[in-house]
Structure formats: structure tokens, C-alpha cells
PDB file of N, CA and C in Angstrom:
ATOM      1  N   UNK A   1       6.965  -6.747 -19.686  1.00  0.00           N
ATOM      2  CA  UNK A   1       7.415  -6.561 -18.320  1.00  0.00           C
ATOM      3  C   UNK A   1       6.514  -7.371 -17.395  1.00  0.00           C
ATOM      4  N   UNK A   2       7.203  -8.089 -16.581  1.00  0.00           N
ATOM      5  CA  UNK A   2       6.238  -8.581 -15.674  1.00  0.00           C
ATOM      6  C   UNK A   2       6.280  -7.600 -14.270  1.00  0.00           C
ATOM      7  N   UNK A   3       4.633  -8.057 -13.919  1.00  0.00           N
ATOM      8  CA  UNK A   3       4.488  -7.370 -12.744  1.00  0.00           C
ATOM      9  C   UNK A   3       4.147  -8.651 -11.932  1.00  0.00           C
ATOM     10  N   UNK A   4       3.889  -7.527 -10.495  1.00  0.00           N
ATOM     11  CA  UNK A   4       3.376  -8.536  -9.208  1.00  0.00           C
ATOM     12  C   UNK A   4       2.634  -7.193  -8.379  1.00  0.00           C
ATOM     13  N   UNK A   5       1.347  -7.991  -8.304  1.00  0.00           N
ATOM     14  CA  UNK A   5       0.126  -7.030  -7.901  1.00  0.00           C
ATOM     15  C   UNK A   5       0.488  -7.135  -6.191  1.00  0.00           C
ATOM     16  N   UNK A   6       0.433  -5.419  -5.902  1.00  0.00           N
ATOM     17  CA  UNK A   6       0.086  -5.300  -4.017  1.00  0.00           C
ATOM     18  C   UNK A   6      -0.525  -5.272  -3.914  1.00  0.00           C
ATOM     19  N   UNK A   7      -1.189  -4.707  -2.386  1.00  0.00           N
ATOM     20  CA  UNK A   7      -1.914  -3.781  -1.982  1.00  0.00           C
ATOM     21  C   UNK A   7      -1.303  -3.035  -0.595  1.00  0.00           C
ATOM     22  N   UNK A   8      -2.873  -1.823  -0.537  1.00  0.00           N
ATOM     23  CA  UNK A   8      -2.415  -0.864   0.270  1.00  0.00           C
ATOM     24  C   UNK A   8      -3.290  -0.450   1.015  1.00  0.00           C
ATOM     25  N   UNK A   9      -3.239  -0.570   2.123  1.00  0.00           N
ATOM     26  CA  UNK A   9      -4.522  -0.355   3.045  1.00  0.00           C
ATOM     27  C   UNK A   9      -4.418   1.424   3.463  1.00  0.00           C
ATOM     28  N   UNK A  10      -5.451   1.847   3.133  1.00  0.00           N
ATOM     29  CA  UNK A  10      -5.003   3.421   3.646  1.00  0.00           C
ATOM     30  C   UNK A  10      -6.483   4.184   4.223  1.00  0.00           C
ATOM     31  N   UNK A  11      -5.786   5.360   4.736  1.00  0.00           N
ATOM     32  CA  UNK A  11      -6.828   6.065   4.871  1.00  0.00           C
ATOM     33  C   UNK A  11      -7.764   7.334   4.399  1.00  0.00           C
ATOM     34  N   UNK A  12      -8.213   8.225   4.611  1.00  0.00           N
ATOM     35  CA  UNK A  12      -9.030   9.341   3.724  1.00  0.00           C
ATOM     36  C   UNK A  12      -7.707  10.445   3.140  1.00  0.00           C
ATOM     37  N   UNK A  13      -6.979  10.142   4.534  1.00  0.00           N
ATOM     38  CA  UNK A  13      -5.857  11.512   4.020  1.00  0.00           C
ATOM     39  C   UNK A  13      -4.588  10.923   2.855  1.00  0.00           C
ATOM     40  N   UNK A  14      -4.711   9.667   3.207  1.00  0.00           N
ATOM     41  CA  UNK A  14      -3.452   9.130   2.098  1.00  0.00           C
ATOM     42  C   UNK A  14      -4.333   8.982   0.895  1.00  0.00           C
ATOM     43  N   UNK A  15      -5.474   8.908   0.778  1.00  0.00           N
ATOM     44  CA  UNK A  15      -6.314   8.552  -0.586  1.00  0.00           C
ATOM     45  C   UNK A  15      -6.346   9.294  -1.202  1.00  0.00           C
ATOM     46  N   UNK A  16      -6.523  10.843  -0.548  1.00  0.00           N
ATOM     47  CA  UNK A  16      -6.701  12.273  -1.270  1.00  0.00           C
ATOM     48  C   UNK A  16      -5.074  12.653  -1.760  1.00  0.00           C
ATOM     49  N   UNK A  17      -4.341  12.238  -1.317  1.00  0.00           N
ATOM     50  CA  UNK A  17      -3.128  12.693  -1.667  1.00  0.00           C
ATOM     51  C   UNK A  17      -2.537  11.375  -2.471  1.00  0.00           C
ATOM     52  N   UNK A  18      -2.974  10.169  -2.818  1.00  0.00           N
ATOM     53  CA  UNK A  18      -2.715   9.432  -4.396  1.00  0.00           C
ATOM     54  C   UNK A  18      -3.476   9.840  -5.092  1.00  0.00           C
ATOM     55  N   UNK A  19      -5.248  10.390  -5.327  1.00  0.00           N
ATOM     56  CA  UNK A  19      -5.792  10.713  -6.034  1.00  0.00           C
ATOM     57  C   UNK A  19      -5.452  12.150  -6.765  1.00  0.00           C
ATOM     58  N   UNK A  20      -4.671  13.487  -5.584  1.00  0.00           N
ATOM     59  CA  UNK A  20      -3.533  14.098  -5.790  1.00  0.00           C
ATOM     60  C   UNK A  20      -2.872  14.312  -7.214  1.00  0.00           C
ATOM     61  N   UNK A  21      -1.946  12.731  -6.771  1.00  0.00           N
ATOM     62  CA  UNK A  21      -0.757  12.598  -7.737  1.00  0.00           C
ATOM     63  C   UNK A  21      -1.260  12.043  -9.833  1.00  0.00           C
ATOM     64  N   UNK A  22      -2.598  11.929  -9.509  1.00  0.00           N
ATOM     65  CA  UNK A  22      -3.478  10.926 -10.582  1.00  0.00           C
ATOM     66  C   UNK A  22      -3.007   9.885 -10.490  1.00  0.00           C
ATOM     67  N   UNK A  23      -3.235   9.049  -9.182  1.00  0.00           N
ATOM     68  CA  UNK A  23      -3.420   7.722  -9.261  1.00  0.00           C
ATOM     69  C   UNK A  23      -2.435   6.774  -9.435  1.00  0.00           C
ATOM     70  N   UNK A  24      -0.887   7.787  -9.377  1.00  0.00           N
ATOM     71  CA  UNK A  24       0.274   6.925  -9.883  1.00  0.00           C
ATOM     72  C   UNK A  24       1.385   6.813  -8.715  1.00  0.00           C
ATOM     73  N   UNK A  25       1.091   7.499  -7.624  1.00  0.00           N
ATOM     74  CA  UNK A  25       2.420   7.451  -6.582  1.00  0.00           C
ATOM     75  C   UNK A  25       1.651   7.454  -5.118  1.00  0.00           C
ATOM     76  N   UNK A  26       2.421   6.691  -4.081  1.00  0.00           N
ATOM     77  CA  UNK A  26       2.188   6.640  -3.234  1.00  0.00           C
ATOM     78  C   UNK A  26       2.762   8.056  -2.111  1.00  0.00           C
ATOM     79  N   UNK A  27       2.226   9.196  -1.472  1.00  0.00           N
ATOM     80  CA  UNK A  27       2.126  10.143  -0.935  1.00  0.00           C
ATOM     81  C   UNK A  27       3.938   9.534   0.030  1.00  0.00           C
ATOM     82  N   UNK A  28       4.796  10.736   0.153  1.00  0.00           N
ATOM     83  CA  UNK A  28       6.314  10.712   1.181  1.00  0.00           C
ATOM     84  C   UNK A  28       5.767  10.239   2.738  1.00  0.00           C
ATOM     85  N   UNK A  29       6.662   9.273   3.107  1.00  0.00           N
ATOM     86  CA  UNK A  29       6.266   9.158   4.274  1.00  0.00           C
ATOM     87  C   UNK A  29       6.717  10.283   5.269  1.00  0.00           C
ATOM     88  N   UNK A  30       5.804  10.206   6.730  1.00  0.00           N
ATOM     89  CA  UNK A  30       5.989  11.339   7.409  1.00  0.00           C
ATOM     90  C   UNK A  30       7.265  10.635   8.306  1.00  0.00           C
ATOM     91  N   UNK A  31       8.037  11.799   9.341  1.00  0.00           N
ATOM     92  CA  UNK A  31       8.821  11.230   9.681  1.00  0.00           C
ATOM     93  C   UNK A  31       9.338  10.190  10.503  1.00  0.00           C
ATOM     94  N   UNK A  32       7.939  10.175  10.915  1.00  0.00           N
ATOM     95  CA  UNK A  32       7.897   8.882  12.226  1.00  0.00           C
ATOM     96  C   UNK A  32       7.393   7.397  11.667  1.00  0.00           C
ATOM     97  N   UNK A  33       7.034   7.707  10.223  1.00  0.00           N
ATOM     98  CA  UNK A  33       7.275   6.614   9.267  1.00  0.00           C
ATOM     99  C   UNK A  33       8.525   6.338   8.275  1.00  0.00           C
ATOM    100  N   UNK A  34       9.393   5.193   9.278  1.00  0.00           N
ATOM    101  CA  UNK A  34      10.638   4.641   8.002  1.00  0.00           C
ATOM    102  C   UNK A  34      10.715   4.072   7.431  1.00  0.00           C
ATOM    103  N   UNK A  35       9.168   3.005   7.466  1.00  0.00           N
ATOM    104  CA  UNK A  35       9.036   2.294   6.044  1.00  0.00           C
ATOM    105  C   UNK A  35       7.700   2.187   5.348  1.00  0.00           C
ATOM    106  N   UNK A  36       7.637   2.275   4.233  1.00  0.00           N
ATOM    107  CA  UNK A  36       6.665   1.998   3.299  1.00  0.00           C
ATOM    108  C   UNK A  36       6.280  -0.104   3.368  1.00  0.00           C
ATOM    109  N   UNK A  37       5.026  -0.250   3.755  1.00  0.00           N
ATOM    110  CA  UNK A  37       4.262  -1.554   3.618  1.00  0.00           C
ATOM    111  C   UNK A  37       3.514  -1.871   3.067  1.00  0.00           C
ATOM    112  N   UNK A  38       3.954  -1.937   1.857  1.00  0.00           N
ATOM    113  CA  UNK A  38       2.622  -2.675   0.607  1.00  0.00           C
ATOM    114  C   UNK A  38       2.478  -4.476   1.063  1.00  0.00           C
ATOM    115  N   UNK A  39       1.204  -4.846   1.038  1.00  0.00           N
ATOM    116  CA  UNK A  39       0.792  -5.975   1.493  1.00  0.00           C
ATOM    117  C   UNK A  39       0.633  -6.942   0.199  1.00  0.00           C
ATOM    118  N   UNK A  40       0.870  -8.493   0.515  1.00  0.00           N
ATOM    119  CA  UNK A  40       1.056  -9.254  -0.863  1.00  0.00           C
ATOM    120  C   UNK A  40      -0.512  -9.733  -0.723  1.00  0.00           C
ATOM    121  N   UNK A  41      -1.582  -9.999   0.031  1.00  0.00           N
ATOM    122  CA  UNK A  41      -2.673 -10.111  -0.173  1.00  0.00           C
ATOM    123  C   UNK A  41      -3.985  -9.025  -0.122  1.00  0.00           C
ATOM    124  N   UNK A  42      -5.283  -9.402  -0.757  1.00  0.00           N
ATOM    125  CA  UNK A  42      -6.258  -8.202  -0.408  1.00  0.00           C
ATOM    126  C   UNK A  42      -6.460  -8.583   0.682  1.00  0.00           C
ATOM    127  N   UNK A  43      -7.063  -9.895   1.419  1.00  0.00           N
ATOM    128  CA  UNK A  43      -7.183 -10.013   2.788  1.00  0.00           C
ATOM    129  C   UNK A  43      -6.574  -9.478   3.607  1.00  0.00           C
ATOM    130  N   UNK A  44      -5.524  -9.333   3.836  1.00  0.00           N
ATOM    131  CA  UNK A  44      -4.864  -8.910   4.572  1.00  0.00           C
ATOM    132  C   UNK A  44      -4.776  -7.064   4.967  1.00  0.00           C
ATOM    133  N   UNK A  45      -4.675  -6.594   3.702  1.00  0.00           N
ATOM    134  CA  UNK A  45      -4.944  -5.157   3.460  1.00  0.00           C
ATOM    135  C   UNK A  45      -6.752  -5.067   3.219  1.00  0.00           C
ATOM    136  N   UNK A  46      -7.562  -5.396   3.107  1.00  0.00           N
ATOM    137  CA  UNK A  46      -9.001  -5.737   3.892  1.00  0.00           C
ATOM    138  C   UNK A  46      -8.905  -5.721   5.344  1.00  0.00           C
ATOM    139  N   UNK A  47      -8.489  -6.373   6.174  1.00  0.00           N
ATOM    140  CA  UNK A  47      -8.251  -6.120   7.833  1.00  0.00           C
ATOM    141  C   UNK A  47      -7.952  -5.301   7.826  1.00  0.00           C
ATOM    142  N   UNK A  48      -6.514  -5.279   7.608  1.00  0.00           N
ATOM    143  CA  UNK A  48      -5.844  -3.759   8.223  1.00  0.00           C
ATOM    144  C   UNK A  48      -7.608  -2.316   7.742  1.00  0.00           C
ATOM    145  N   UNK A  49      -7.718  -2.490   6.573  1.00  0.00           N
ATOM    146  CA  UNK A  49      -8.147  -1.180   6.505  1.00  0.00           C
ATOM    147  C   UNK A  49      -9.717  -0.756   7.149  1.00  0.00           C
ATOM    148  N   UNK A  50     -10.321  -2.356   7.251  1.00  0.00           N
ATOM    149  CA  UNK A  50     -11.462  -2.264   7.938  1.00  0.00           C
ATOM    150  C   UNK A  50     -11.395  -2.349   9.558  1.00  0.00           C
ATOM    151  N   UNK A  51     -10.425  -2.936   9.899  1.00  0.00           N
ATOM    152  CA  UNK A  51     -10.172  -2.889  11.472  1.00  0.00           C
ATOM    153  C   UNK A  51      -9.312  -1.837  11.882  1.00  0.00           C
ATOM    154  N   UNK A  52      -8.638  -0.979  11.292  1.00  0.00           N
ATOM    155  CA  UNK A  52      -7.564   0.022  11.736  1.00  0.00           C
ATOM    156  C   UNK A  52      -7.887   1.314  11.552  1.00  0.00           C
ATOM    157  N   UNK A  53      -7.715   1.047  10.185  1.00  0.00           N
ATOM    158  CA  UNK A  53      -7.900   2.561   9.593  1.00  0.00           C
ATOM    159  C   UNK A  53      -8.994   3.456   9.853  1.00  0.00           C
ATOM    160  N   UNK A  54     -10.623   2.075   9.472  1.00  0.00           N
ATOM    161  CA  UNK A  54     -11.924   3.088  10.140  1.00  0.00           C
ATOM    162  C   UNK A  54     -11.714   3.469  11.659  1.00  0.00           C
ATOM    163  N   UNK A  55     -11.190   2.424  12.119  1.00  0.00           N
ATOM    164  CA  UNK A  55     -11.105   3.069  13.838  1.00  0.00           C
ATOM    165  C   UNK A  55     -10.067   4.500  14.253  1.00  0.00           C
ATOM    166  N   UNK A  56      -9.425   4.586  13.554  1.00  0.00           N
ATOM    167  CA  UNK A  56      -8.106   5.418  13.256  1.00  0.00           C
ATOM    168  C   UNK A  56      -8.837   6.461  12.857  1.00  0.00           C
ATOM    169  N   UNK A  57      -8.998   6.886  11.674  1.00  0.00           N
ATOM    170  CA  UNK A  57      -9.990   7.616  10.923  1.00  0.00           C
ATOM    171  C   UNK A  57     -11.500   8.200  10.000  1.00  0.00           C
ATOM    172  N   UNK A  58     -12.347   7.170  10.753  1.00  0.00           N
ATOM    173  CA  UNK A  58     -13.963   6.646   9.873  1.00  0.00           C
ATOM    174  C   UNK A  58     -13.670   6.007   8.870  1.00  0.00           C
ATOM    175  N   UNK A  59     -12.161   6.252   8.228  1.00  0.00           N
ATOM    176  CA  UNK A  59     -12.943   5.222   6.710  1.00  0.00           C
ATOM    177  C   UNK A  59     -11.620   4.515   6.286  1.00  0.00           C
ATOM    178  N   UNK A  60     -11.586   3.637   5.784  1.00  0.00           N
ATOM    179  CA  UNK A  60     -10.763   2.484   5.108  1.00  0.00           C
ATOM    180  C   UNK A  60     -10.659   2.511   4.072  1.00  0.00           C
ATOM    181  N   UNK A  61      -9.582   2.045   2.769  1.00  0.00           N
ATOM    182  CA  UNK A  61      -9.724   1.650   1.231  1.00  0.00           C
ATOM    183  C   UNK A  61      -8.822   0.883   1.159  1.00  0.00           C
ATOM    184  N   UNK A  62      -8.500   0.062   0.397  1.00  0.00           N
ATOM    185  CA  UNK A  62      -7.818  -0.861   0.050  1.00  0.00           C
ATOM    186  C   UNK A  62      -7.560  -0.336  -1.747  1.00  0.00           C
ATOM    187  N   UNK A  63      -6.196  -0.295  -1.806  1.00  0.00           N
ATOM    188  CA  UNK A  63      -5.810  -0.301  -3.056  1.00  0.00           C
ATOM    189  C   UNK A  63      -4.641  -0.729  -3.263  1.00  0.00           C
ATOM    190  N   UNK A  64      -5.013  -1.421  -4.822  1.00  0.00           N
ATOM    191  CA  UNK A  64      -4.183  -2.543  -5.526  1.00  0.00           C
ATOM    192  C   UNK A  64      -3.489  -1.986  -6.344  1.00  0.00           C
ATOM    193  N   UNK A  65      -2.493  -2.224  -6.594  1.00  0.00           N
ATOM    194  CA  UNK A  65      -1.376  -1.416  -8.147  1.00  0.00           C
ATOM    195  C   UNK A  65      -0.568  -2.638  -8.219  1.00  0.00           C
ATOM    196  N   UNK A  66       0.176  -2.670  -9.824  1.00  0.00           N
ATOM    197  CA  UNK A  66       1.002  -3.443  -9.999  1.00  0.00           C
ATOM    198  C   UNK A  66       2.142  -2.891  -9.826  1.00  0.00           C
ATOM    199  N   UNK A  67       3.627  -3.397  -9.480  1.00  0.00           N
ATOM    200  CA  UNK A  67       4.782  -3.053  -9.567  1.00  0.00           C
ATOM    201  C   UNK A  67       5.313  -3.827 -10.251  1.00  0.00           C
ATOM    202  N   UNK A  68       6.556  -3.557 -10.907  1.00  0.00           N
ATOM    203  CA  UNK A  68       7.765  -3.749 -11.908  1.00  0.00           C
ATOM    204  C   UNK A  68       8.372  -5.302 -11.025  1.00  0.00           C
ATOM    205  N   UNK A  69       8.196  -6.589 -11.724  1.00  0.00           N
ATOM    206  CA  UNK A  69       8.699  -7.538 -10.955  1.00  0.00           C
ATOM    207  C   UNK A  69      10.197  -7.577 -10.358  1.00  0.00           C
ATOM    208  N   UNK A  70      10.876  -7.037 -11.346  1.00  0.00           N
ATOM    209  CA  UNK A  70      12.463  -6.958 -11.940  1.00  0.00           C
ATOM    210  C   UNK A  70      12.994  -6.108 -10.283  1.00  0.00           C
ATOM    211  N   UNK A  71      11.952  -4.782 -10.076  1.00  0.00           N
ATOM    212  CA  UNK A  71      12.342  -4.160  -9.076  1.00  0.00           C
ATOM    213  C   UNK A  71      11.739  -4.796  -7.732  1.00  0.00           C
ATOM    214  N   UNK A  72      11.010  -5.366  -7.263  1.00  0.00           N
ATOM    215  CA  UNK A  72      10.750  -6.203  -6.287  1.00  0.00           C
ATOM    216  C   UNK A  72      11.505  -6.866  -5.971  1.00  0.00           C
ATOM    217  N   UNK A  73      12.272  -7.962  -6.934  1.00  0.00           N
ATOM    218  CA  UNK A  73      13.161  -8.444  -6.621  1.00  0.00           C
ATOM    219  C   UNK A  73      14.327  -8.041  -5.697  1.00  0.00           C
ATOM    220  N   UNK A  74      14.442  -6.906  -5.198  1.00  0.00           N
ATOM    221  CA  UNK A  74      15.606  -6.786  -4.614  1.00  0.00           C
ATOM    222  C   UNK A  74      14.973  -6.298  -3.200  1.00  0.00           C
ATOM    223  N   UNK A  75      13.905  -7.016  -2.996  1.00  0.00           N
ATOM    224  CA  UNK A  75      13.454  -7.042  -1.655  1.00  0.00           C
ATOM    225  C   UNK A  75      12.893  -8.564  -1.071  1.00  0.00           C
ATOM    226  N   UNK A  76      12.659  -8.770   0.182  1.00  0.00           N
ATOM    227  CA  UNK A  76      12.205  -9.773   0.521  1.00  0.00           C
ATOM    228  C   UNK A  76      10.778  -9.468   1.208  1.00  0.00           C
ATOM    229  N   UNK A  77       9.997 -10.347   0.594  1.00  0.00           N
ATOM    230  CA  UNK A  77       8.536 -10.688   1.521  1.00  0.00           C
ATOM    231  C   UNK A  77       9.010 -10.874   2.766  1.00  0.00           C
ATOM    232  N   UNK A  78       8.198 -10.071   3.975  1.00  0.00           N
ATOM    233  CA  UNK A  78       8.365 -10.240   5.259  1.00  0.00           C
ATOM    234  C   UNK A  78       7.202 -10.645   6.197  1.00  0.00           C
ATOM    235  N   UNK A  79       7.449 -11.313   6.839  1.00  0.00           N
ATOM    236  CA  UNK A  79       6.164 -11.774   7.551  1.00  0.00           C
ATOM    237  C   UNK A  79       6.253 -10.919   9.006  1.00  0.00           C
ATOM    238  N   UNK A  80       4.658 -10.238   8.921  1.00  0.00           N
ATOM    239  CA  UNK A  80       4.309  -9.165  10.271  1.00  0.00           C
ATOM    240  C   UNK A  80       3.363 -10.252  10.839  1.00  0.00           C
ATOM    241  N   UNK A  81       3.847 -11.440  11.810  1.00  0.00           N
ATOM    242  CA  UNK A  81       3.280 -12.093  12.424  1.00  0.00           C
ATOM    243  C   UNK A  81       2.434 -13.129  12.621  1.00  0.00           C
ATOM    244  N   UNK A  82       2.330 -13.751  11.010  1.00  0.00           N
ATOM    245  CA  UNK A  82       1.548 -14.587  10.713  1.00  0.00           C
ATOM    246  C   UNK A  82       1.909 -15.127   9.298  1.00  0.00           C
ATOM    247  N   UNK A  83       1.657 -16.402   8.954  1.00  0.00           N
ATOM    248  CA  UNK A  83       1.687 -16.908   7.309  1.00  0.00           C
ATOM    249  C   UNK A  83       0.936 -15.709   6.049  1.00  0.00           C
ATOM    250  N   UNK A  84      -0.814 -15.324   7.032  1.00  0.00           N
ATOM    251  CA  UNK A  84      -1.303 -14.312   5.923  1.00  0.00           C
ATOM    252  C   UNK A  84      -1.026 -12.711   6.200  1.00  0.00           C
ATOM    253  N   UNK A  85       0.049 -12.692   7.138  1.00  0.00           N
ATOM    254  CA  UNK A  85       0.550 -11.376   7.716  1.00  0.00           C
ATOM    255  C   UNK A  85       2.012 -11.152   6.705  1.00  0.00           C
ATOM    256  N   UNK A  86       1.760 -10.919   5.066  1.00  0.00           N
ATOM    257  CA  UNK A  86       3.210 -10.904   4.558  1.00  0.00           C
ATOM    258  C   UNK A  86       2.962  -9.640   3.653  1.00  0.00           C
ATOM    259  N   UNK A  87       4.336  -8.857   3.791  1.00  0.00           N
ATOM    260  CA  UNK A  87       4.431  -7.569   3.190  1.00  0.00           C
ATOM    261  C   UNK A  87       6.092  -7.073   2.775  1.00  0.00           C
ATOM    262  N   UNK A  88       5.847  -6.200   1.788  1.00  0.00           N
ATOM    263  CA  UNK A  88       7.319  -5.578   1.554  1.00  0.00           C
ATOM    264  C   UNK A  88       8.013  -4.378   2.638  1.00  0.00           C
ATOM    265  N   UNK A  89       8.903  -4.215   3.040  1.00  0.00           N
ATOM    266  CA  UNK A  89       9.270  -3.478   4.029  1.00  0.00           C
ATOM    267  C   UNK A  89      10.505  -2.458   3.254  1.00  0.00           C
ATOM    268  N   UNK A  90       9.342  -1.630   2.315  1.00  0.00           N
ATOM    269  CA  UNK A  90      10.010  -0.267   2.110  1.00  0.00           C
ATOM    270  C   UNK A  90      10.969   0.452   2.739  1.00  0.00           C
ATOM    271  N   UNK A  91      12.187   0.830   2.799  1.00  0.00           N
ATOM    272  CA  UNK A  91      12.719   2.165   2.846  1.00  0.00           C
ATOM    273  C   UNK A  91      12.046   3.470   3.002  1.00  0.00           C
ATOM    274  N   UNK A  92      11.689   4.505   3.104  1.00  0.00           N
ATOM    275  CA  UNK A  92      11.064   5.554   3.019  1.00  0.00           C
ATOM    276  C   UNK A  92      11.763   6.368   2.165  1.00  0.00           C
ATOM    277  N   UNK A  93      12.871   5.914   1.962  1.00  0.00           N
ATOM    278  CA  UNK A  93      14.192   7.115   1.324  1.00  0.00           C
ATOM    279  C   UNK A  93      14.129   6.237  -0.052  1.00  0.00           C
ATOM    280  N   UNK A  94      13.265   4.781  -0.405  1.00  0.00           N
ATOM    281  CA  UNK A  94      13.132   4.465  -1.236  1.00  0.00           C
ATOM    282  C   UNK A  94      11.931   4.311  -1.933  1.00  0.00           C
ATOM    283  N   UNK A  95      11.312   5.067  -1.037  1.00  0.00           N
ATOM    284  CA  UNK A  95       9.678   4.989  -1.916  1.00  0.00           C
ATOM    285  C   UNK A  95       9.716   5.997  -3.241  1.00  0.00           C
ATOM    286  N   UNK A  96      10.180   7.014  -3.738  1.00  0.00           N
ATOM    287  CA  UNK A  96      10.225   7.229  -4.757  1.00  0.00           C
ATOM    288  C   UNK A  96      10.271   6.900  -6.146  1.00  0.00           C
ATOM    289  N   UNK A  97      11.877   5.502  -5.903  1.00  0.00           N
ATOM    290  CA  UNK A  97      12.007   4.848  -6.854  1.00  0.00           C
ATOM    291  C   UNK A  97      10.920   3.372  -6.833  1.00  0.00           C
ATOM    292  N   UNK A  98      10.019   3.267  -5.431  1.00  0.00           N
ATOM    293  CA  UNK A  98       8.708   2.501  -5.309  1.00  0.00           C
ATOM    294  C   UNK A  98       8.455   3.064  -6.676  1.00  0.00           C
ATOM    295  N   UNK A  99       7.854   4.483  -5.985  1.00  0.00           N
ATOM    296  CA  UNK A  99       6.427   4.712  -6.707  1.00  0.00           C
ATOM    297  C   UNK A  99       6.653   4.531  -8.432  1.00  0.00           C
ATOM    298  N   UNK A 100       8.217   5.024  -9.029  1.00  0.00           N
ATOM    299  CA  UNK A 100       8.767   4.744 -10.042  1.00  0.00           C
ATOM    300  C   UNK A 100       8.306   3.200 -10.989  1.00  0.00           C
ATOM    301  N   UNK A 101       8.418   2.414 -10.083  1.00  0.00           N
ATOM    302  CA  UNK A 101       8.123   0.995 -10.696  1.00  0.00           C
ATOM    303  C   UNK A 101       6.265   0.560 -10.300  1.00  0.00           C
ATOM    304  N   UNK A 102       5.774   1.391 -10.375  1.00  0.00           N
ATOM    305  CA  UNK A 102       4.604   1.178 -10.117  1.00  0.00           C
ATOM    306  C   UNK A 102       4.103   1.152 -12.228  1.00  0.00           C
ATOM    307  N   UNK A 103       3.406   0.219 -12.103  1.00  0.00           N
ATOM    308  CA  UNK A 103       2.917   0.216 -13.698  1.00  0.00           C
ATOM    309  C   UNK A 103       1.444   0.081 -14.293  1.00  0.00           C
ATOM    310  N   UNK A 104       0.802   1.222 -14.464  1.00  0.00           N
ATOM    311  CA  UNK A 104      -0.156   1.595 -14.353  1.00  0.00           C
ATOM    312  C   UNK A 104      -0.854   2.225 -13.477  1.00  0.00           C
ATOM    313  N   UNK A 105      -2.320   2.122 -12.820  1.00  0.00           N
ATOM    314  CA  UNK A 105      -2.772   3.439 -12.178  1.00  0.00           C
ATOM    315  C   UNK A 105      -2.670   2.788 -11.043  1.00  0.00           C
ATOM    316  N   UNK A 106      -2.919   3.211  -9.570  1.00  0.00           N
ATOM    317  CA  UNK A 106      -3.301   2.706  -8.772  1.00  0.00           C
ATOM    318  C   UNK A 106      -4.799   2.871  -8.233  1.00  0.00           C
ATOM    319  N   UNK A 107      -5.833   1.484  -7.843  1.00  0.00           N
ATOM    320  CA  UNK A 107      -6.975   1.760  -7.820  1.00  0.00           C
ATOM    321  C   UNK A 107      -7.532   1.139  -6.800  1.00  0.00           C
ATOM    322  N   UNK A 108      -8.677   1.746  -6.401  1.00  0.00           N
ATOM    323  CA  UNK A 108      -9.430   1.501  -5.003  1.00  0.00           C
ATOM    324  C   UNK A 108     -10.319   0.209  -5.345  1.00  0.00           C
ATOM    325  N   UNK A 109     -10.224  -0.695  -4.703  1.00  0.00           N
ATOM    326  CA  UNK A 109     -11.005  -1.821  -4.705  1.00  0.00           C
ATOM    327  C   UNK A 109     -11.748  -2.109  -3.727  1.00  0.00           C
ATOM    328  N   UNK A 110     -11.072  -1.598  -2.762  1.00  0.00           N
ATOM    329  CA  UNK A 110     -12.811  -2.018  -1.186  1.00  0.00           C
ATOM    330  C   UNK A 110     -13.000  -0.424  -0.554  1.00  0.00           C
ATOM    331  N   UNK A 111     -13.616  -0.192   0.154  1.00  0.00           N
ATOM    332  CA  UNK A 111     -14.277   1.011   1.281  1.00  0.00           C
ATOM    333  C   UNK A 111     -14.768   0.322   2.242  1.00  0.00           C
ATOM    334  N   UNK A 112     -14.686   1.019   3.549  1.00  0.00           N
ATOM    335  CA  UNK A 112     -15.211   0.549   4.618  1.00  0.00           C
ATOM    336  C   UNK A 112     -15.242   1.986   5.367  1.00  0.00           C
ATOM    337  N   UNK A 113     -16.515   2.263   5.833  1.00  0.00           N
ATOM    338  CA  UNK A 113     -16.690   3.000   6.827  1.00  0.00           C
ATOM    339  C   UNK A 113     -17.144   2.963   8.080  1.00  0.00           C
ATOM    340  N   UNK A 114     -17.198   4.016   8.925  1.00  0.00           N
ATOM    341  CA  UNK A 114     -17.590   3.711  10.757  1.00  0.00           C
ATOM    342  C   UNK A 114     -18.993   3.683  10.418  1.00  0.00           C
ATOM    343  N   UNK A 115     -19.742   3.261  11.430  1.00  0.00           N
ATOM    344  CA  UNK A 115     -21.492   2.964  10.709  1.00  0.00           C
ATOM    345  C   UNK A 115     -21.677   3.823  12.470  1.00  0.00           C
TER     346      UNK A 115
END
């Protein structure tokens, strides 16, 4: 199976609730969220989580998982404002069958906290 690696910029409360699930699903969005945004670079999900999230909430993570290529496919890379501003623009009513094609664990690769 081929994959294609995201990422996911999040914060303390979405971390505790993938660590939750063991590491395999991304937490339901709430309702004032209608889409799920996994990011195609770490840079990019690096900003977001060191410029947003700590300010948002003290702390940042960045995590990477692979997804199912086969199921990607039936989405398009979208650009949020820039060439290195590119991401998938989830459904919320489709993050389930997301988290479904996720293949293997999902894992924390950066931290950033408020100093």
C-alpha cells in the first residue's frame, strides 16, 4: 500500500484525546469546526503550532501519520494562502473514514511551549 505522510499541528487538548484513542485517530471535530486540515509539510505545521497553538494554549505539537494514498486521492491539495501554505480540506462528516485510512500510529515529532 502506498502512503503519503501529513501532518498536524495541534494542541494539549487534541493531543490528550489522540493519545486517548492509542495513537490511531484524529479526535470528532467540534461544531464550529467543518473541516479537518492535515498539512502536506512539517514546516508549515511547525508555524502553525509554534505561532498559534502556544499562543492559543501554552503548548504546540506537531504530528506526522501516514495515510492510505488510494484514499487521498479523492481529494485535492489546497492552498491556505501561499505555495508553503498547502493542506487537505477534510469534511468533518468525513474524518472518520480519515482516521480509517490512517496507517500506522500517529506520532509527535516537535513541542513548543510558552517560555
Amino acid at each position: 500500500m502506498d502512503t503519503i505522510t501529513l501532518w498536524r499541528p495541534v494542541g494539549p487538548k487534541e493531543l490528550r484525546l489522540i493519545a486517548d484513542s492509542g495513537w490511531r485517530e484524529f479526535p470528532p471535530r467540534l461544531p464550529e469546526q467543518p473541516i479537518f486540515y492535515p498539512v502536506t509539510t512539517r514546516e508549515y505545521a511547525i508555524k502553525i503550532a509554534r505561532d498559534w497553538n502556544v499562543g492559543a494554549s501554552g503548548a504546540g505539537y506537531v504530528t506526522e501519520f501516514d495515510v492510505d494514498a488510494a484514499f487521498l486521492a479523492h481529494y485535492t491539495v489546497e492552498n491556505a494562502g501561499g505555495r508553503e501554505h498547502q493542506e487537505y480540506w477534510i469534511p468533518a462528516e468525513e474524518l472518520p473514514a480519515f482516521n480509517a485510512a490512517i496507517v500506522g500510529a500517529i506520532r509527535v515529532v516537535d513541542e513548543f511551549r510558552a517560555e
